[in-house]
C-alpha atoms as a PDB file:
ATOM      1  CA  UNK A   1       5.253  21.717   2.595  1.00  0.00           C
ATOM      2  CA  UNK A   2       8.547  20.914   0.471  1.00  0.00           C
ATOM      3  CA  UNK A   3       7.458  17.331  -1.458  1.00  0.00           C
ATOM      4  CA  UNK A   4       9.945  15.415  -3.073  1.00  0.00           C
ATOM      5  CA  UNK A   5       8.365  13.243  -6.083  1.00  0.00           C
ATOM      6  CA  UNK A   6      10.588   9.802  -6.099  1.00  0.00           C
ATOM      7  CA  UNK A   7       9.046   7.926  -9.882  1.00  0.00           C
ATOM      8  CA  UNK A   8       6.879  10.283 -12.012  1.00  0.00           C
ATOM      9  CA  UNK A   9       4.557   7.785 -14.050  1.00  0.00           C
ATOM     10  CA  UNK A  10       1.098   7.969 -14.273  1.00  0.00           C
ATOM     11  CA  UNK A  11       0.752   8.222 -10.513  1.00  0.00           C
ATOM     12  CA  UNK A  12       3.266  10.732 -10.123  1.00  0.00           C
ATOM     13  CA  UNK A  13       1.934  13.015 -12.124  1.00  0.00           C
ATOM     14  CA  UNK A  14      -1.288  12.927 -10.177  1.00  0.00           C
ATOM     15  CA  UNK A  15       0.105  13.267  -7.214  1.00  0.00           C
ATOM     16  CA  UNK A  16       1.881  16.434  -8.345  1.00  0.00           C
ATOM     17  CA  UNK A  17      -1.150  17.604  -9.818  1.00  0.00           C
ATOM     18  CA  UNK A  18      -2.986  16.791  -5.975  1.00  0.00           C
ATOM     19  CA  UNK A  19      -0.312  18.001  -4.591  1.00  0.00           C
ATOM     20  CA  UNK A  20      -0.028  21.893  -6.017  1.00  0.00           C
ATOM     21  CA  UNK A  21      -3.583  21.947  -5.480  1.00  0.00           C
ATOM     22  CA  UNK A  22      -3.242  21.838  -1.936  1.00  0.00           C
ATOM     23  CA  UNK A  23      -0.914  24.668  -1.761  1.00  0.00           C
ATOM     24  CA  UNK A  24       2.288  22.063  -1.434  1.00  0.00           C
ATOM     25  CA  UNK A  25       5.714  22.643  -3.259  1.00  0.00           C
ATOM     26  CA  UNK A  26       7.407  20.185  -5.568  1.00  0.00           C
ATOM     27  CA  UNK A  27      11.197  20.668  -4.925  1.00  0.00           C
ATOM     28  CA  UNK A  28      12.806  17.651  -6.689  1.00  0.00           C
ATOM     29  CA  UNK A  29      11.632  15.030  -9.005  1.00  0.00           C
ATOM     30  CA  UNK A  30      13.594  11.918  -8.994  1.00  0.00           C
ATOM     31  CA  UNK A  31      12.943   9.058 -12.284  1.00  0.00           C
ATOM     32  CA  UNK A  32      14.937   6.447 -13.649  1.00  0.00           C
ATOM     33  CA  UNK A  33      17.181   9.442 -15.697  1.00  0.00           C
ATOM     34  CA  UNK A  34      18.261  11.517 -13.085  1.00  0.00           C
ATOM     35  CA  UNK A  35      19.291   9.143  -9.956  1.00  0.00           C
ATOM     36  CA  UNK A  36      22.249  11.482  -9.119  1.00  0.00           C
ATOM     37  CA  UNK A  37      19.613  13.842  -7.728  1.00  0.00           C
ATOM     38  CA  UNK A  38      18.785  11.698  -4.733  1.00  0.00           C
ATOM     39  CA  UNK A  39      22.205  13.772  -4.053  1.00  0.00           C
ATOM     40  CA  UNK A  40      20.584  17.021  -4.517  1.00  0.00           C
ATOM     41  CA  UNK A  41      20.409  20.166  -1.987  1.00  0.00           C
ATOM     42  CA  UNK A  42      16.569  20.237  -3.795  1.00  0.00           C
ATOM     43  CA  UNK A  43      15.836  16.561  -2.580  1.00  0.00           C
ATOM     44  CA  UNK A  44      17.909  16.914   0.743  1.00  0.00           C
ATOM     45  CA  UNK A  45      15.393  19.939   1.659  1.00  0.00           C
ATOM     46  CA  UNK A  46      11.915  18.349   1.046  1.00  0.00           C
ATOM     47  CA  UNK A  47       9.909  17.695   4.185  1.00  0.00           C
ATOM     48  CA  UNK A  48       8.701  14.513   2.303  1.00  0.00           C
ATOM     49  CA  UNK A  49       9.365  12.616  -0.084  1.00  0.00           C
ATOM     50  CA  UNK A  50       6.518  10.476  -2.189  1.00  0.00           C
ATOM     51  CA  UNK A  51       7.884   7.172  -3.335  1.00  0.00           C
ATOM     52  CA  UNK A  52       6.000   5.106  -6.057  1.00  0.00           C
ATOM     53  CA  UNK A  53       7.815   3.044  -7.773  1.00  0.00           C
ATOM     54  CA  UNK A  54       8.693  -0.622  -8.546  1.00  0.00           C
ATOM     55  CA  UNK A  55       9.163  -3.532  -6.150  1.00  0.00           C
ATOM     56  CA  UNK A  56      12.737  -3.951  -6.549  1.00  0.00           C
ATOM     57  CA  UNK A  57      14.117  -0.669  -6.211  1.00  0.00           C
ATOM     58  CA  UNK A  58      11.520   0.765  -3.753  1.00  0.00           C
ATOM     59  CA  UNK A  59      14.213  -0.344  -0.663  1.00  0.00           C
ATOM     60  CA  UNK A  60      17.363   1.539  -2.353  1.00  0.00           C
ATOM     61  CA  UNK A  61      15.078   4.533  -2.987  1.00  0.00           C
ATOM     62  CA  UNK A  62      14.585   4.560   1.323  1.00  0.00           C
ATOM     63  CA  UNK A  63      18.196   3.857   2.169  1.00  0.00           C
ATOM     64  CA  UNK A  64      18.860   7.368  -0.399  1.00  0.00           C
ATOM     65  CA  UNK A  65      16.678   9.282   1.095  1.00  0.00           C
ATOM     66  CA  UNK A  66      17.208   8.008   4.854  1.00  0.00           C
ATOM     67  CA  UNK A  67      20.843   9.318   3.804  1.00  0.00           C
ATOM     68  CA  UNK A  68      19.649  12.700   4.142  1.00  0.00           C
ATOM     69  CA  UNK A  69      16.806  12.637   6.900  1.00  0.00           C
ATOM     70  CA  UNK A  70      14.299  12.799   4.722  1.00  0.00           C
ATOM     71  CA  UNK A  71      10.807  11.299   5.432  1.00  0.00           C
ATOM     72  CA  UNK A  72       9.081   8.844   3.301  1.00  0.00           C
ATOM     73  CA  UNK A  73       5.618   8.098   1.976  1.00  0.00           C
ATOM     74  CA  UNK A  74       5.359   4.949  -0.412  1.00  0.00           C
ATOM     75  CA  UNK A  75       2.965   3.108  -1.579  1.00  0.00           C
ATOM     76  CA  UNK A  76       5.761   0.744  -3.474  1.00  0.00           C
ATOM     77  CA  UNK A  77       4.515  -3.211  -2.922  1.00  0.00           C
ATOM     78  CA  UNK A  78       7.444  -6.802  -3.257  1.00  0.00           C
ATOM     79  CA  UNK A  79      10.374  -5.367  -0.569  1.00  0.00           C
ATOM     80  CA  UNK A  80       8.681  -6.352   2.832  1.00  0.00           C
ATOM     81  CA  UNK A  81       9.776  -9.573   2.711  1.00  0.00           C
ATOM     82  CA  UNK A  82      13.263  -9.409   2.290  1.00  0.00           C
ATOM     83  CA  UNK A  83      13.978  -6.309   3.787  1.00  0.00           C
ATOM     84  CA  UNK A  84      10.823  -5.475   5.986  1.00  0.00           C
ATOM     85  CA  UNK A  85      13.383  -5.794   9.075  1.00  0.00           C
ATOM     86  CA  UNK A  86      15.636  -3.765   8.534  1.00  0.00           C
ATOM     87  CA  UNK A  87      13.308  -1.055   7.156  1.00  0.00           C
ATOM     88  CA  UNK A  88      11.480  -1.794  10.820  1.00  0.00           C
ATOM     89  CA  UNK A  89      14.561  -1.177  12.485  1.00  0.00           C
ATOM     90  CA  UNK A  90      15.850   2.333  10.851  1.00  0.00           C
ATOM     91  CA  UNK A  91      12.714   3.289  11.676  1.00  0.00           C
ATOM     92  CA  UNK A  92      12.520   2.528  14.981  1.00  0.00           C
ATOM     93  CA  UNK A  93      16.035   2.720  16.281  1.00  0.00           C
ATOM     94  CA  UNK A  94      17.822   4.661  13.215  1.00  0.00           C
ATOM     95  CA  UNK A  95      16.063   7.905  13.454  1.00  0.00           C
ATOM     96  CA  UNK A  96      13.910   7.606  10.140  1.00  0.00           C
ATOM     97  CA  UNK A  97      10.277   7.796   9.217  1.00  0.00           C
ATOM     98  CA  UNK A  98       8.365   5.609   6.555  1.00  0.00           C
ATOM     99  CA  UNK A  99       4.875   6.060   5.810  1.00  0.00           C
ATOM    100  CA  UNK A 100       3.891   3.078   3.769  1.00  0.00           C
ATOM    101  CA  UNK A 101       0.978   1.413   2.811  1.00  0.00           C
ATOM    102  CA  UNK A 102       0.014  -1.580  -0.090  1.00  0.00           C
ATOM    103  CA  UNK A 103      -2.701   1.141  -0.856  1.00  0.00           C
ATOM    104  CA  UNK A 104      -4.004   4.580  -0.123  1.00  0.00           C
ATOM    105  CA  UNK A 105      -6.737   5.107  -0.937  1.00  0.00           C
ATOM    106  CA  UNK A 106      -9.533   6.093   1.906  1.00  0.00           C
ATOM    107  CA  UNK A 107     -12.122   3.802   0.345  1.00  0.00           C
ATOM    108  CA  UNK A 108      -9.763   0.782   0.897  1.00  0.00           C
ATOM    109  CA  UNK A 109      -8.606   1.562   4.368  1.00  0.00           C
ATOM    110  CA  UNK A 110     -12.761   1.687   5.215  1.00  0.00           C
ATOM    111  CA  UNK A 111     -12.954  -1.607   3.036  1.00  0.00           C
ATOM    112  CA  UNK A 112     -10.062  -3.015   5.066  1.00  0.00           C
ATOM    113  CA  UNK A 113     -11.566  -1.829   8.361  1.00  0.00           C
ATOM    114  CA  UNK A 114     -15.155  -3.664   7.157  1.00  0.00           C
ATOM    115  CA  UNK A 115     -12.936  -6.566   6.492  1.00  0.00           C
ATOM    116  CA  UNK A 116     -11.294  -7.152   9.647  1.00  0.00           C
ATOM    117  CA  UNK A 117     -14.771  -6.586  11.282  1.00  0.00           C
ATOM    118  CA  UNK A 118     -16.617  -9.547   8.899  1.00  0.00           C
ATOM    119  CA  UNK A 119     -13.382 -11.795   9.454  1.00  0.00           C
ATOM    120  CA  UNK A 120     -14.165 -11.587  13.122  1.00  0.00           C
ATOM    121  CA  UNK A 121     -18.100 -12.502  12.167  1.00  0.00           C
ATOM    122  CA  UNK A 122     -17.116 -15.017  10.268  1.00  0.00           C
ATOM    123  CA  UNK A 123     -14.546 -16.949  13.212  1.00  0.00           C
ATOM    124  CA  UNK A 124     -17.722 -18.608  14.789  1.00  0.00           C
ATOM    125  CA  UNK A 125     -19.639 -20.087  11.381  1.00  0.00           C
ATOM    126  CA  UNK A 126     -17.090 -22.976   9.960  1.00  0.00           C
ATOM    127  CA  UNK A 127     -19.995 -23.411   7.628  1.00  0.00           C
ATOM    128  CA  UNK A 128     -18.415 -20.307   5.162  1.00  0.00           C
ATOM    129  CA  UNK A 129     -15.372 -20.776   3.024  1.00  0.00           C
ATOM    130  CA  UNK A 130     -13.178 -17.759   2.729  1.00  0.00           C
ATOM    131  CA  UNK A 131     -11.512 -16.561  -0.635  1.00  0.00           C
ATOM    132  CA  UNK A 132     -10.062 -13.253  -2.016  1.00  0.00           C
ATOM    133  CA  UNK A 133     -10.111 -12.120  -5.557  1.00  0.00           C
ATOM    134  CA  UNK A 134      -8.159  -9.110  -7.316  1.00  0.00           C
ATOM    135  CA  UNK A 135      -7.810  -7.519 -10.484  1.00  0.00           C
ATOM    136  CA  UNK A 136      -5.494  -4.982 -11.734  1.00  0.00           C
ATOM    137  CA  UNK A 137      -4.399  -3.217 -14.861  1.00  0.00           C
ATOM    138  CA  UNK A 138      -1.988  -5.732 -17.008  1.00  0.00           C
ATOM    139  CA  UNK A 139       0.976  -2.674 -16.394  1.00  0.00           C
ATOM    140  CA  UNK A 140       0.712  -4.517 -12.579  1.00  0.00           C
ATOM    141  CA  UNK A 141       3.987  -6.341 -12.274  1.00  0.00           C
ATOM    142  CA  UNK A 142       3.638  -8.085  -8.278  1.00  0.00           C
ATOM    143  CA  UNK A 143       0.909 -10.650  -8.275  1.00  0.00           C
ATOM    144  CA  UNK A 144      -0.852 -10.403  -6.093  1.00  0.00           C
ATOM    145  CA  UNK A 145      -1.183  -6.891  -4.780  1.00  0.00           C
ATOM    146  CA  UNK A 146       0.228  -5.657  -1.817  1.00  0.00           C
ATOM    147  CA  UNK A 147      -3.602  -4.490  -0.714  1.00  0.00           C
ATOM    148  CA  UNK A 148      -4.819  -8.500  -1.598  1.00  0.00           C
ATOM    149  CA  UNK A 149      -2.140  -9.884   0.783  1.00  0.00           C
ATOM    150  CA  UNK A 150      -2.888  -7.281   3.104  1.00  0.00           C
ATOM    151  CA  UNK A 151      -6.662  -7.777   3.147  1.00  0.00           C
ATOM    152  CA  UNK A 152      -5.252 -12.149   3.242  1.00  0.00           C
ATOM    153  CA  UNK A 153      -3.156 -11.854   6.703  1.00  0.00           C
ATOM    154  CA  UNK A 154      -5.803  -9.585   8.175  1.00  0.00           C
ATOM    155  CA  UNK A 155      -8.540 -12.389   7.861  1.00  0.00           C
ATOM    156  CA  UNK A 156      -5.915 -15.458   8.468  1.00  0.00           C
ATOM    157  CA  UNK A 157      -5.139 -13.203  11.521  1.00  0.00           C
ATOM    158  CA  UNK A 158      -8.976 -13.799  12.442  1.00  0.00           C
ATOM    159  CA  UNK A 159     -10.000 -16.533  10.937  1.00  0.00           C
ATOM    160  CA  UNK A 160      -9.214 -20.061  13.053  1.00  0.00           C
ATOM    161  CA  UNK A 161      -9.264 -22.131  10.378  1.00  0.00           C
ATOM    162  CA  UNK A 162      -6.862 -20.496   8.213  1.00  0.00           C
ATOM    163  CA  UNK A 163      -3.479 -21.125   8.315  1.00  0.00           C
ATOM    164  CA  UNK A 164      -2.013 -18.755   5.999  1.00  0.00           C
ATOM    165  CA  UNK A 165      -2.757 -18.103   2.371  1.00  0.00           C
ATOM    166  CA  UNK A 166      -1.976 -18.802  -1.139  1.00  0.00           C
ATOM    167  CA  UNK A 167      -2.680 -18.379  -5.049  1.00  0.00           C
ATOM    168  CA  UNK A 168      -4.471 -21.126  -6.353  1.00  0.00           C
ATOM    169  CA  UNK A 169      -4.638 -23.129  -3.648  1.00  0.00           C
ATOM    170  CA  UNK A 170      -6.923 -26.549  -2.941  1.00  0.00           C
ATOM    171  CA  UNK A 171      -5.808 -26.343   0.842  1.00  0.00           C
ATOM    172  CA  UNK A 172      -8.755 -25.717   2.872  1.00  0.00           C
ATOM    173  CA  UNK A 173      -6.525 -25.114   5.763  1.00  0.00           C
ATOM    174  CA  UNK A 174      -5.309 -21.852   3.128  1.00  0.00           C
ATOM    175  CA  UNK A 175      -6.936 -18.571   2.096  1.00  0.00           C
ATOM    176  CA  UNK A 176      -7.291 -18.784  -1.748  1.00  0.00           C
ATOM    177  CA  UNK A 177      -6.151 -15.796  -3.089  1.00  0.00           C
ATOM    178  CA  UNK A 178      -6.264 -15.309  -7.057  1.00  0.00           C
ATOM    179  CA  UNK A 179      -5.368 -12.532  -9.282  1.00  0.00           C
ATOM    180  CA  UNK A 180      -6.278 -10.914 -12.703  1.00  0.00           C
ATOM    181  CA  UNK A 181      -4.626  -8.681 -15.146  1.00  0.00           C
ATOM    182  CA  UNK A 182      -7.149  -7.025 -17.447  1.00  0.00           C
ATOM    183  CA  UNK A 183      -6.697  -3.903 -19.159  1.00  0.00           C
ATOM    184  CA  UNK A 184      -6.882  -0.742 -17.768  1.00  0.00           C
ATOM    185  CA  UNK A 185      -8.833  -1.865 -14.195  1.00  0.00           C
ATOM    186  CA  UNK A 186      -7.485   0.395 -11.498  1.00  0.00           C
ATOM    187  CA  UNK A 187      -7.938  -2.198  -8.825  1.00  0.00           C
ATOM    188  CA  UNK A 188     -10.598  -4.486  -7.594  1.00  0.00           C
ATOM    189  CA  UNK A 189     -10.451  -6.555  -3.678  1.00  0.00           C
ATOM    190  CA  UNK A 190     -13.098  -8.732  -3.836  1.00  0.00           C
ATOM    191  CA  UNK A 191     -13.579 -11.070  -0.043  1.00  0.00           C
ATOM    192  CA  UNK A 192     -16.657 -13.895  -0.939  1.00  0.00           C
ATOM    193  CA  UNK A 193     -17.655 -16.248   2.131  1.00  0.00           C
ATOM    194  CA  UNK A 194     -19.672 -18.926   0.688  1.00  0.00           C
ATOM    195  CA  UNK A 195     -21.539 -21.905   2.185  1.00  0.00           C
ATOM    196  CA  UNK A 196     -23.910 -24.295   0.731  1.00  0.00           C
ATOM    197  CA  UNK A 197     -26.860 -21.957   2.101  1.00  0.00           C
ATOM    198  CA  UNK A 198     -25.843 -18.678   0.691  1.00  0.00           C
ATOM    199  CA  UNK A 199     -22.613 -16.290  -0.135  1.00  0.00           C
ATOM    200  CA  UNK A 200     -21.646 -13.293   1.439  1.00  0.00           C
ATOM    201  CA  UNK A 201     -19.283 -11.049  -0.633  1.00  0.00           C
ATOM    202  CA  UNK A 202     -17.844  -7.424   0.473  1.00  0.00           C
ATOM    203  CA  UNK A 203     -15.971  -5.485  -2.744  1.00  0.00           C
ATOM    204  CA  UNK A 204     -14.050  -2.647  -3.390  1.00  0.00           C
ATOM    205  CA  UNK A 205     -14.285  -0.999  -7.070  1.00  0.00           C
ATOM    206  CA  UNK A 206     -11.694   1.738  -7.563  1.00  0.00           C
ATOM    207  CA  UNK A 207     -12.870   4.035 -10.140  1.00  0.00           C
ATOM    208  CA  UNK A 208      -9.241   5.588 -10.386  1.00  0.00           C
ATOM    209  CA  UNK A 209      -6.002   6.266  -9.339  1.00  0.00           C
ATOM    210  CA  UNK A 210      -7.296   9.490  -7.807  1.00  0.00           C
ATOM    211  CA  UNK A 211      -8.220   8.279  -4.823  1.00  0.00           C
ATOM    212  CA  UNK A 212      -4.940   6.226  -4.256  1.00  0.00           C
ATOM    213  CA  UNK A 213      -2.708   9.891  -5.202  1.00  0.00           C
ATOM    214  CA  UNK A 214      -5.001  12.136  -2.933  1.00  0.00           C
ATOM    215  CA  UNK A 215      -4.387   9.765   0.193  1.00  0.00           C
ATOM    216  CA  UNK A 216      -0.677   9.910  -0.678  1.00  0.00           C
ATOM    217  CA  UNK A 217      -0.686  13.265  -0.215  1.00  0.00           C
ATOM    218  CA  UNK A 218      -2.955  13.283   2.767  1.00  0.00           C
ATOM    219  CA  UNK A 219      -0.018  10.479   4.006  1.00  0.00           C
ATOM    220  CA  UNK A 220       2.851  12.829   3.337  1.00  0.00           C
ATOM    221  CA  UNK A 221       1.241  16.190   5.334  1.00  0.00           C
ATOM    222  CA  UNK A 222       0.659  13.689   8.354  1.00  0.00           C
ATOM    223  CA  UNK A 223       4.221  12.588   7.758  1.00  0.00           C
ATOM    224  CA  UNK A 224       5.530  15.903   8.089  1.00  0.00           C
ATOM    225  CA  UNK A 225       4.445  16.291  11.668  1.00  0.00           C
ATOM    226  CA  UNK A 226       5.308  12.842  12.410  1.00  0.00           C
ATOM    227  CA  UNK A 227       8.361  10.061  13.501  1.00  0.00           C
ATOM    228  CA  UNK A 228       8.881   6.391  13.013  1.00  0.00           C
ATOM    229  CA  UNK A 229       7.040   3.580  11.368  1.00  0.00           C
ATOM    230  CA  UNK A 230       3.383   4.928  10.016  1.00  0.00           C
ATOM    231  CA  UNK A 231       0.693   3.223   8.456  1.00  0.00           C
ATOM    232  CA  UNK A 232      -2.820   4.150   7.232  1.00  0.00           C
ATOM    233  CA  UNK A 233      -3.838   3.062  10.533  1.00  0.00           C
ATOM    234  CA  UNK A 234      -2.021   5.971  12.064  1.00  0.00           C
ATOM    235  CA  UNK A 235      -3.593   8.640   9.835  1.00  0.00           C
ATOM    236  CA  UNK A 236      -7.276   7.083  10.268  1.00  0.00           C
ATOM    237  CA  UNK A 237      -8.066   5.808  13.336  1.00  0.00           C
ATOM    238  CA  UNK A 238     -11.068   2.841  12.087  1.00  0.00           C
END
C-alpha cells in the first residue's frame, strides 16, 4: 500500500516507522515546509493518506487531498464542529472517504466499548454521579480531547439525567468533564461514578503513542479497501 504521511512530528515518525514494518510504502510526506506537495504526482498516487496534525488546519488538509481522490485517515481533534457537515456530506454524496477517529488506539476503542456498556448500567441507579477526567502531555493544544468528549456524548447519549456536558461544571443536569496538562503523559480517560455508598471508576492508561500510530495504520489498510465515512467502529465491530 502507497501511504501518504500528512504532519511528521513525533507521531509521524512512528507511524512511518509502523508503517515500513508492515511492508507499506511511504510515497509523500507533507509538513508545514513543503505544502506545495499536496500538488504532487507522489501524494496524488498514495492509496492513503495519514493525517495528524493540528485542529485548525486538519479540514484544509481533507479538502487537498479530496482534490485528488485520495483517502484519508486522521486522528486530527477541534474541526467537527464547524465543519463536521460538510466533511459528512463529501463523504457521503461527494465521492470521498475519511477515516477519523479522536483516538486510535485498540485499548481505547475496548475502553470506549466498556464505557457505553457501564453508561447503560448506570441509567437505572440515580444514586451515582457521573464525571470524566483526562490528562495529556502539556504539547496538547484542544482541551479537552477529542477521545474525553467522545467518551462525554457516549454516556450523555445513555445516561437520562444528563443533559450534555461541560468543563468545570456545578450543573448536575451536566457531565463534568475536566482536563490536565502534565508533562510528558500520553493520555489518560478516567469515567468515576460515585455515590455516597461507594465509587465505581473504569480508566484507560496509555503507556505510549505506539498504540495510537499502530491503529492508524491498521485504519489506513482498512481504508484502502473501503468508501465513505469510517470510524473505529467500522474496523472493530465491539
Amino acid at each position: 500500500m502507497k501511504i501518504a504521511l500528512i504532519g511528521y512530528g513525533k507521531m509521524g515518525k512512528m507511524i512511518e516507522e509502523i508503517a515500513l514494518s508492515r511492508g507499506h510504502e511511504i510515497v509523500s510526506i507533507i509538513d508545514i515546509d513543503n505544502q506545495q506537495d499536496f500538488d504532487s504526482p507522489a501524494f496524488a498516487s498514495a492509496d492513503v493518506a495519514i493525517e495528524f496534525t493540528a485542529p485548525h488546519v486538519a479540514y484544509n488538509n481533507y479538502l487537498r487531498a479530496f482534490a485528488h481522490n485520495v483517502k484519508v485517515v486522521s486522528g486530527s481533534t477541534g474541526w467537527l464542529k464547524e465543519h463536521g457537515d460538510e466533511v459528512r456530506r463529501l463523504c457521503t454524496e461527494g465521492g470521498q472517504t475519511l477515516f477519523w477517529s479522536s483516538n486510535f488506539s485498540l485499548g481505547v476503542t475496548i475502553f470506549r466499548a466498556v464505557n457505553r456498556y457501564l453508561a447503560r448500567i448506570m441509567n437505572q441507579f440515580p444514586q451515582y454521579d457521573v464525571e470524566l477526567e483526562e490528562t495529556h502531555h502539556v504539547h496538547k493544544l484542544d482541551h479537552p480531547s477529542g477521545t474525553a468528549i467522545t467518551l462525554a456524548e457516549e454516556i450523555v447519549e445513555r445516561l437520562d439525567r444528563k443533559e450534555g456536558w461541560a468543563e468545570d461544571t456545578t450543573d448536575p443536569k451536566l457531565l463534568r468533564v475536566d482536563d490536565i496538562r502534565r508533562g510528558e503523559v500520553p493520555g489518560i480517560h478516567t469515567v468515576r461514578y460515585d455515590s455516597e455508598a461507594d465509587c465505581i471508576t473504569i480508566t484507560h492508561d496509555a503507556h505510549s503513542r505506539r498504540g495510537f500510530a499502530l491503529g492508524a495504520v491498521l485504519a489506513a489498510e482498512y481504508t484502502a479497501q473501503h468508501s465513505g465515512l469510517l470510524t473505529m467502529d467500522d474496523l472493530f465491530n465491539f
